[in-house]
N, C-alpha and C. Protein backbone atom coordinates (compact mmCIF):
# COMPACT_ATOMS: atom_id res chain seq x y z
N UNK A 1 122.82 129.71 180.80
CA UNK A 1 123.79 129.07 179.96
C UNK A 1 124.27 127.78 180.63
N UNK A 2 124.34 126.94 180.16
CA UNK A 2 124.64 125.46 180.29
C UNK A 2 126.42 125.36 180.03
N UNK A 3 127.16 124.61 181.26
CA UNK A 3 128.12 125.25 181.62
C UNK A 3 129.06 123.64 180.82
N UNK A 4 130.06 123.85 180.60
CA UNK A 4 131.48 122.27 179.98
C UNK A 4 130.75 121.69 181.03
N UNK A 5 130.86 121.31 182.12
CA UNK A 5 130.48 120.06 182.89
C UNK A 5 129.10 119.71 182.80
N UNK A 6 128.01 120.41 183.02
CA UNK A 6 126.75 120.07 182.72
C UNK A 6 126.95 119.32 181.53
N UNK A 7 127.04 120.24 180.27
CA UNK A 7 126.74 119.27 179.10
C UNK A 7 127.57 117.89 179.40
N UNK A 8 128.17 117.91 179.28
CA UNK A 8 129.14 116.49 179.84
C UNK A 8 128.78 115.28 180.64
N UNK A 9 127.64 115.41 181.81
CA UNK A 9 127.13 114.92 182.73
C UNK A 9 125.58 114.88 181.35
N UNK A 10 125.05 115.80 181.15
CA UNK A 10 124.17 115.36 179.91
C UNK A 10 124.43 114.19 179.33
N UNK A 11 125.55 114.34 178.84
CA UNK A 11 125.76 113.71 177.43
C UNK A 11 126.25 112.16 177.95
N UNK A 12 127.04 112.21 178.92
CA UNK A 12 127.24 110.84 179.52
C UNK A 12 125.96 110.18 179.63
N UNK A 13 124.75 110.98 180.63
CA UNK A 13 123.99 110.34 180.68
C UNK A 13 122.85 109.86 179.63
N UNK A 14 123.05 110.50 178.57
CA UNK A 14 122.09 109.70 177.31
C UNK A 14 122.82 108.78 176.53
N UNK A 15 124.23 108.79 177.05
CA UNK A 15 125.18 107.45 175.96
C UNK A 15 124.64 106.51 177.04
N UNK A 16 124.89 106.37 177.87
CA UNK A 16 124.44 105.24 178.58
C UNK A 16 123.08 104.60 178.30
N UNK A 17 122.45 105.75 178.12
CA UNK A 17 120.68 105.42 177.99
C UNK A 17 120.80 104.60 176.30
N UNK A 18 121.49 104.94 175.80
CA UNK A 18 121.63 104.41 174.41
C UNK A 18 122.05 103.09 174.21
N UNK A 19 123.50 103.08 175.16
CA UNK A 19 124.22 101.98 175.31
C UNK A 19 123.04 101.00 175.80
N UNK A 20 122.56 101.17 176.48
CA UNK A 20 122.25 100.18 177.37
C UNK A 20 120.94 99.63 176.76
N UNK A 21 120.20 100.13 176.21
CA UNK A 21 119.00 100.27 175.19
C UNK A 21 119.35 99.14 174.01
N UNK A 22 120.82 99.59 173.37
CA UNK A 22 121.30 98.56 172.19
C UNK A 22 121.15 97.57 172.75
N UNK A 23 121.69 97.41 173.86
CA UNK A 23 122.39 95.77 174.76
C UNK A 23 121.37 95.19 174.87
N UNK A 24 120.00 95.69 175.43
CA UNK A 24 119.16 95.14 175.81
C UNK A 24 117.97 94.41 174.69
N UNK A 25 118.00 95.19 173.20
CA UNK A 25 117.89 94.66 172.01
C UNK A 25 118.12 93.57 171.48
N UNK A 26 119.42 93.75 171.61
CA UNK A 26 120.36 92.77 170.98
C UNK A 26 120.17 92.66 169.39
N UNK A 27 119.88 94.04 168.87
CA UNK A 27 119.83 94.42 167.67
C UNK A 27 120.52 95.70 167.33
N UNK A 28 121.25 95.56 166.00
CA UNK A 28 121.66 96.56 165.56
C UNK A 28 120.93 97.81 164.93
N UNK A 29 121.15 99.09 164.93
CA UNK A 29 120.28 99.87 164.71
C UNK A 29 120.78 100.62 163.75
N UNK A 30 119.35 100.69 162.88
CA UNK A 30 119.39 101.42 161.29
C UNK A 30 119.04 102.81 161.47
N UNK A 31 120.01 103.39 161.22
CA UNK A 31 120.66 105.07 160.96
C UNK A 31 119.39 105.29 159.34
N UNK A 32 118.52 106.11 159.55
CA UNK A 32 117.75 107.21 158.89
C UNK A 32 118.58 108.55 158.20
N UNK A 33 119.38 108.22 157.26
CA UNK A 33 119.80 109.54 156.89
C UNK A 33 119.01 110.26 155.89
N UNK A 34 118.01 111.38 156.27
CA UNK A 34 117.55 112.18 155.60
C UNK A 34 117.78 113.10 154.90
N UNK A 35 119.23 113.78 154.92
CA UNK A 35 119.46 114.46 154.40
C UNK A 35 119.83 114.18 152.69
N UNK A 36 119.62 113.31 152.06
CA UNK A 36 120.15 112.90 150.96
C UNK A 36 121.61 112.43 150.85
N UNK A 37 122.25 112.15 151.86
CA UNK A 37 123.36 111.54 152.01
C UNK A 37 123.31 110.32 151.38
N UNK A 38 122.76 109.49 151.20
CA UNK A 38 122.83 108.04 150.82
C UNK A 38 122.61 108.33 149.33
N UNK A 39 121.60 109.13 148.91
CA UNK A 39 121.64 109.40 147.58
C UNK A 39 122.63 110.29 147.09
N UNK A 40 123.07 111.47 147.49
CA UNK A 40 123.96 111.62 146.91
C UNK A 40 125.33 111.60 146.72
N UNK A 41 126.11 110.39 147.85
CA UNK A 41 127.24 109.64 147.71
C UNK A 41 127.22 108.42 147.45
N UNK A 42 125.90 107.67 147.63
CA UNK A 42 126.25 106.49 147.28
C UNK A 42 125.07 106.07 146.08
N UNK A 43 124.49 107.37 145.11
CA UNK A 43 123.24 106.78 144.63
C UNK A 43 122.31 106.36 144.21
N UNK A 44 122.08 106.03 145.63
CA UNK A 44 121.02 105.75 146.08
C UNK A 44 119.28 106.15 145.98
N UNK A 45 118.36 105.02 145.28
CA UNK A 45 117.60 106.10 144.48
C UNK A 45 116.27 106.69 145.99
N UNK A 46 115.53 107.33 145.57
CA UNK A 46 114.45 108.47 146.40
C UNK A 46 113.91 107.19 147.11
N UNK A 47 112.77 107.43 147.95
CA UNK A 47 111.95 106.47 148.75
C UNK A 47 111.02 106.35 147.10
N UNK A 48 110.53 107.41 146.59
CA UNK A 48 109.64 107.11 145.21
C UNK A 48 110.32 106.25 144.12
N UNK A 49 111.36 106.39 144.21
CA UNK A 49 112.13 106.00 142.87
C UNK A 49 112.57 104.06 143.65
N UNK A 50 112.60 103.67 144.64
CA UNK A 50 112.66 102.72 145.39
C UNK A 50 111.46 102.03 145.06
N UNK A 51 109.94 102.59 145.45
CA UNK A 51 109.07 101.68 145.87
C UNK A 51 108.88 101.73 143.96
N UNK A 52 108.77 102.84 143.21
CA UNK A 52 108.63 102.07 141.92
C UNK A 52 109.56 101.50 141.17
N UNK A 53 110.66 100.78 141.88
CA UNK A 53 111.50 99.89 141.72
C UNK A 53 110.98 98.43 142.04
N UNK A 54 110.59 98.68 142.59
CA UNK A 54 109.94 97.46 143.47
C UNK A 54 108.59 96.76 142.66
N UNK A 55 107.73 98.14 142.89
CA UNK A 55 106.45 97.47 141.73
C UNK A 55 106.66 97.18 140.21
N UNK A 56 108.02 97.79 139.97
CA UNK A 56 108.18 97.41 138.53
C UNK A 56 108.76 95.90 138.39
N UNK A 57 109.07 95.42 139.71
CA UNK A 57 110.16 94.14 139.51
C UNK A 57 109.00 93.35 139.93
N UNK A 58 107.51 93.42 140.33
CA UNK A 58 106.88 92.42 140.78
C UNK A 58 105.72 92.23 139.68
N UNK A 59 106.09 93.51 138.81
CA UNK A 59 105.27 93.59 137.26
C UNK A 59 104.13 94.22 137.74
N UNK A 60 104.12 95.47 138.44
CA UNK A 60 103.41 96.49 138.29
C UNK A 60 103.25 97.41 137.39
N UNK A 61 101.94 97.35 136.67
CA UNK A 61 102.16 98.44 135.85
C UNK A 61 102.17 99.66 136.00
N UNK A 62 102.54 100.98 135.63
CA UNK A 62 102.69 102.16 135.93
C UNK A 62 101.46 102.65 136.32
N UNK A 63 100.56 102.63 135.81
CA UNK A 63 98.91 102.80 135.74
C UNK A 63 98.77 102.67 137.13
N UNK A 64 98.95 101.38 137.32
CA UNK A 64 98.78 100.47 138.96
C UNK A 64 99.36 101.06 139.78
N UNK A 65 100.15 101.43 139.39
CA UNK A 65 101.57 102.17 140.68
C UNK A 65 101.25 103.74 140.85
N UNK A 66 100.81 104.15 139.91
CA UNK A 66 100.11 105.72 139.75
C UNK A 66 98.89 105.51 141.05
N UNK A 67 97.88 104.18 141.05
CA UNK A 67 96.49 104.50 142.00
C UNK A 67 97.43 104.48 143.00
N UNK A 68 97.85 103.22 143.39
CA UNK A 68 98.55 103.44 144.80
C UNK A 68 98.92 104.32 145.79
N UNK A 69 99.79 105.09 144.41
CA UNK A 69 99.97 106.45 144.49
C UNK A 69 99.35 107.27 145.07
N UNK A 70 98.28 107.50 144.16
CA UNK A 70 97.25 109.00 144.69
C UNK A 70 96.59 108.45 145.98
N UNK A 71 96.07 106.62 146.07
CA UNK A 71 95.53 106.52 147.24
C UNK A 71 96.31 106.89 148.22
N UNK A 72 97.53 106.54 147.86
CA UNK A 72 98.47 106.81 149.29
C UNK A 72 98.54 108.62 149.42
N UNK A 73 98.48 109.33 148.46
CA UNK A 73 98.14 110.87 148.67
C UNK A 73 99.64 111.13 148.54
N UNK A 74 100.37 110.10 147.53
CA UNK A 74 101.90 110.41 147.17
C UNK A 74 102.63 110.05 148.33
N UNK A 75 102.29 109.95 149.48
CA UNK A 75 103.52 109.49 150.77
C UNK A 75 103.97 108.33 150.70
N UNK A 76 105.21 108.73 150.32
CA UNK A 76 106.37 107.19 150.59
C UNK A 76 105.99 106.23 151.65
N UNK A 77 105.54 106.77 152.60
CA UNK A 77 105.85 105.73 154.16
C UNK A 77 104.12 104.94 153.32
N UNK A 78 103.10 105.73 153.28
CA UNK A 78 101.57 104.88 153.10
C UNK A 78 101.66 104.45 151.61
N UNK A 79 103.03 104.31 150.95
CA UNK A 79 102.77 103.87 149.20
C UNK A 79 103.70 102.47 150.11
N UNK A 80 104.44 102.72 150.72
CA UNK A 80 104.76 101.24 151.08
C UNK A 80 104.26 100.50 152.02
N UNK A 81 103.30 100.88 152.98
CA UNK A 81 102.39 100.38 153.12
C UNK A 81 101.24 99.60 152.39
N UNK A 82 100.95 100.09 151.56
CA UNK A 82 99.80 99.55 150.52
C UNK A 82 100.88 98.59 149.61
N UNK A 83 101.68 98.95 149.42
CA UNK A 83 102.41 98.01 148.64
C UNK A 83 102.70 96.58 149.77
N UNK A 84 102.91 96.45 150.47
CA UNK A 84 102.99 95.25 151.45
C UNK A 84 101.87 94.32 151.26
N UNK A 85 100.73 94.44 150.96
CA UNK A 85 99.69 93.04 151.00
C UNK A 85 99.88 92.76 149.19
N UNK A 86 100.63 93.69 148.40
CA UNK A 86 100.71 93.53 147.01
C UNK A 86 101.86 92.52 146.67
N UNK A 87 102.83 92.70 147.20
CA UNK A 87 104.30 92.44 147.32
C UNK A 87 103.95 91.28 147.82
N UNK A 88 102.96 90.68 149.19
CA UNK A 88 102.82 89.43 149.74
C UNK A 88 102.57 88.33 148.66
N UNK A 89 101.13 89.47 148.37
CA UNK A 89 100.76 88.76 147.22
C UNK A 89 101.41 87.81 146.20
N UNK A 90 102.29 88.86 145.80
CA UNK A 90 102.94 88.20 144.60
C UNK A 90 104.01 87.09 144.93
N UNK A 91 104.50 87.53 146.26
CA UNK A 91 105.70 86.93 146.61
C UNK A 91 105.07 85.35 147.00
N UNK A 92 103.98 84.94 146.86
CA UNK A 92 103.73 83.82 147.55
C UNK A 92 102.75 82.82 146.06
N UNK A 93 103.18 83.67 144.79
CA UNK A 93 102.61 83.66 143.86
C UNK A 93 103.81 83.22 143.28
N UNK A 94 104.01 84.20 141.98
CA UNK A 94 105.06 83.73 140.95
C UNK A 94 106.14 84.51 141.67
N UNK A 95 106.33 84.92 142.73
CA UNK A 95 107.54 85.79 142.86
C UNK A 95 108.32 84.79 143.77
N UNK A 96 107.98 83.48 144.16
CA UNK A 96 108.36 82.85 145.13
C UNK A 96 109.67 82.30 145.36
N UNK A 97 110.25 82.44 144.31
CA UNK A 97 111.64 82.26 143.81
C UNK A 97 112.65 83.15 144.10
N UNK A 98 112.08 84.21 144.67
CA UNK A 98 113.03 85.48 144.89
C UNK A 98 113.48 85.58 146.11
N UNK A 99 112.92 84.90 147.30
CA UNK A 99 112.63 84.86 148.56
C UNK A 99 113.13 83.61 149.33
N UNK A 100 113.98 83.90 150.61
CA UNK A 100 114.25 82.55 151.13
C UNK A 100 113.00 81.93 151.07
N UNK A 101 113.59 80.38 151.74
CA UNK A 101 112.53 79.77 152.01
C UNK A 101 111.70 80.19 153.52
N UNK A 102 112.39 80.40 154.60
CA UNK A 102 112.35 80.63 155.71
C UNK A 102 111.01 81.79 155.68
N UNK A 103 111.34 82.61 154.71
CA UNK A 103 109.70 83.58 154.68
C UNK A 103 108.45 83.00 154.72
N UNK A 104 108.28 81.83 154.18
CA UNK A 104 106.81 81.49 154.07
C UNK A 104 106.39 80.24 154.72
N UNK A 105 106.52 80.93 156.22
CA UNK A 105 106.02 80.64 157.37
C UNK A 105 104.76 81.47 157.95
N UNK A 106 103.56 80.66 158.69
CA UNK A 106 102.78 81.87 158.98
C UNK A 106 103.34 82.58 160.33
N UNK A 107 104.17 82.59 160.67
CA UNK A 107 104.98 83.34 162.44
C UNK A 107 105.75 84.26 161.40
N UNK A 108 106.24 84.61 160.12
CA UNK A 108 106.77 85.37 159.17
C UNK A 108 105.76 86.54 159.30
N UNK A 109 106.35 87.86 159.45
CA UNK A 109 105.52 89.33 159.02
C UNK A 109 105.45 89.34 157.93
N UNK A 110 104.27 89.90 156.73
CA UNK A 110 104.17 89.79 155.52
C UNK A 110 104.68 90.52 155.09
N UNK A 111 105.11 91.59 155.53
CA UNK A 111 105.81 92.73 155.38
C UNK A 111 107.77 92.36 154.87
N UNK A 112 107.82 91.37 155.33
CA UNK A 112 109.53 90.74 155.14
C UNK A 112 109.44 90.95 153.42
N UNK A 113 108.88 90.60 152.42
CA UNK A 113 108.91 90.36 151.59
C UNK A 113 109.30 91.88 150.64
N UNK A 114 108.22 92.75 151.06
CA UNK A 114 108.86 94.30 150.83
C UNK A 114 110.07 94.93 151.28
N UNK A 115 110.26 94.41 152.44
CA UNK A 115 111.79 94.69 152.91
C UNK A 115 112.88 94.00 152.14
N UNK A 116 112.33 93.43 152.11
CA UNK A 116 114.11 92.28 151.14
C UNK A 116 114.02 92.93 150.13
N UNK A 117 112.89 92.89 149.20
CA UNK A 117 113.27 93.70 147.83
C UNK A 117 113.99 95.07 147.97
N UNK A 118 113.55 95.69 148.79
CA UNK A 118 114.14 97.07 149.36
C UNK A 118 115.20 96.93 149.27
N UNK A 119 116.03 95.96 150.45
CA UNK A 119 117.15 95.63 150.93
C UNK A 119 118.02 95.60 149.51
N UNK A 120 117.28 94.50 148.46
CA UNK A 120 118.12 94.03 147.64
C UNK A 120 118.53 94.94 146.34
């Protein structure tokens, strides 16, 4: 059994490891809440109901968003993956208006473009 002071000396020592980790970033860090917290106080729609948010706003048709789909084998994380060279696509197309200017740089990840819609 793990005694009040142990854990304590634990726990100090992984805030630090944390602390010091942020500092050295110099980025703020995005909290993953899985439990449906975001959706169901603030919501917030599914990772599915998101990315076909997304292909519907870049004029994906359902059809289109269905292959993606099955290619991706239904996983959120590889449907937004595949959606990233789609999203570039468009975004550097007729979607170019939606997007700072600062994105369409080639030192820019192509990937920014799926994130903002996300974001937005």
């Amino acid at each position: 059994m793990v005694t009040q002071a142990e854990y304590e000396l634990y726990r100090e020592k992984n805030l630090t490891i944390v602390k010091d980790l942020l500092a050295s970033i110099g980025t703020r860090p995005v909290l993953f809440l899985g439990s449906g917290i975001t959706r169901r106080y603030l919501g917030a729609p599914s990772w599915q109901e998101l990315l076909l948010a997304i292909a519907h706003q870049i004029g994906m048709l359902p059809d289109q968003f269905n292959f993606v789909s099955q290619k991706a084998s239904n996983e959120p994380s590889e449907i937004g993956t595949l959606l990233i060279d789609i999203v570039h696509e468009w975004a550097w197309s007729s979607g170019k208006a939606e997007f700072p200017e600062a994105y369409f740089t080639a030192e820019t990840d192509k990937s920014v473009f799926l994130k903002h819609l996300a974001a937005r």
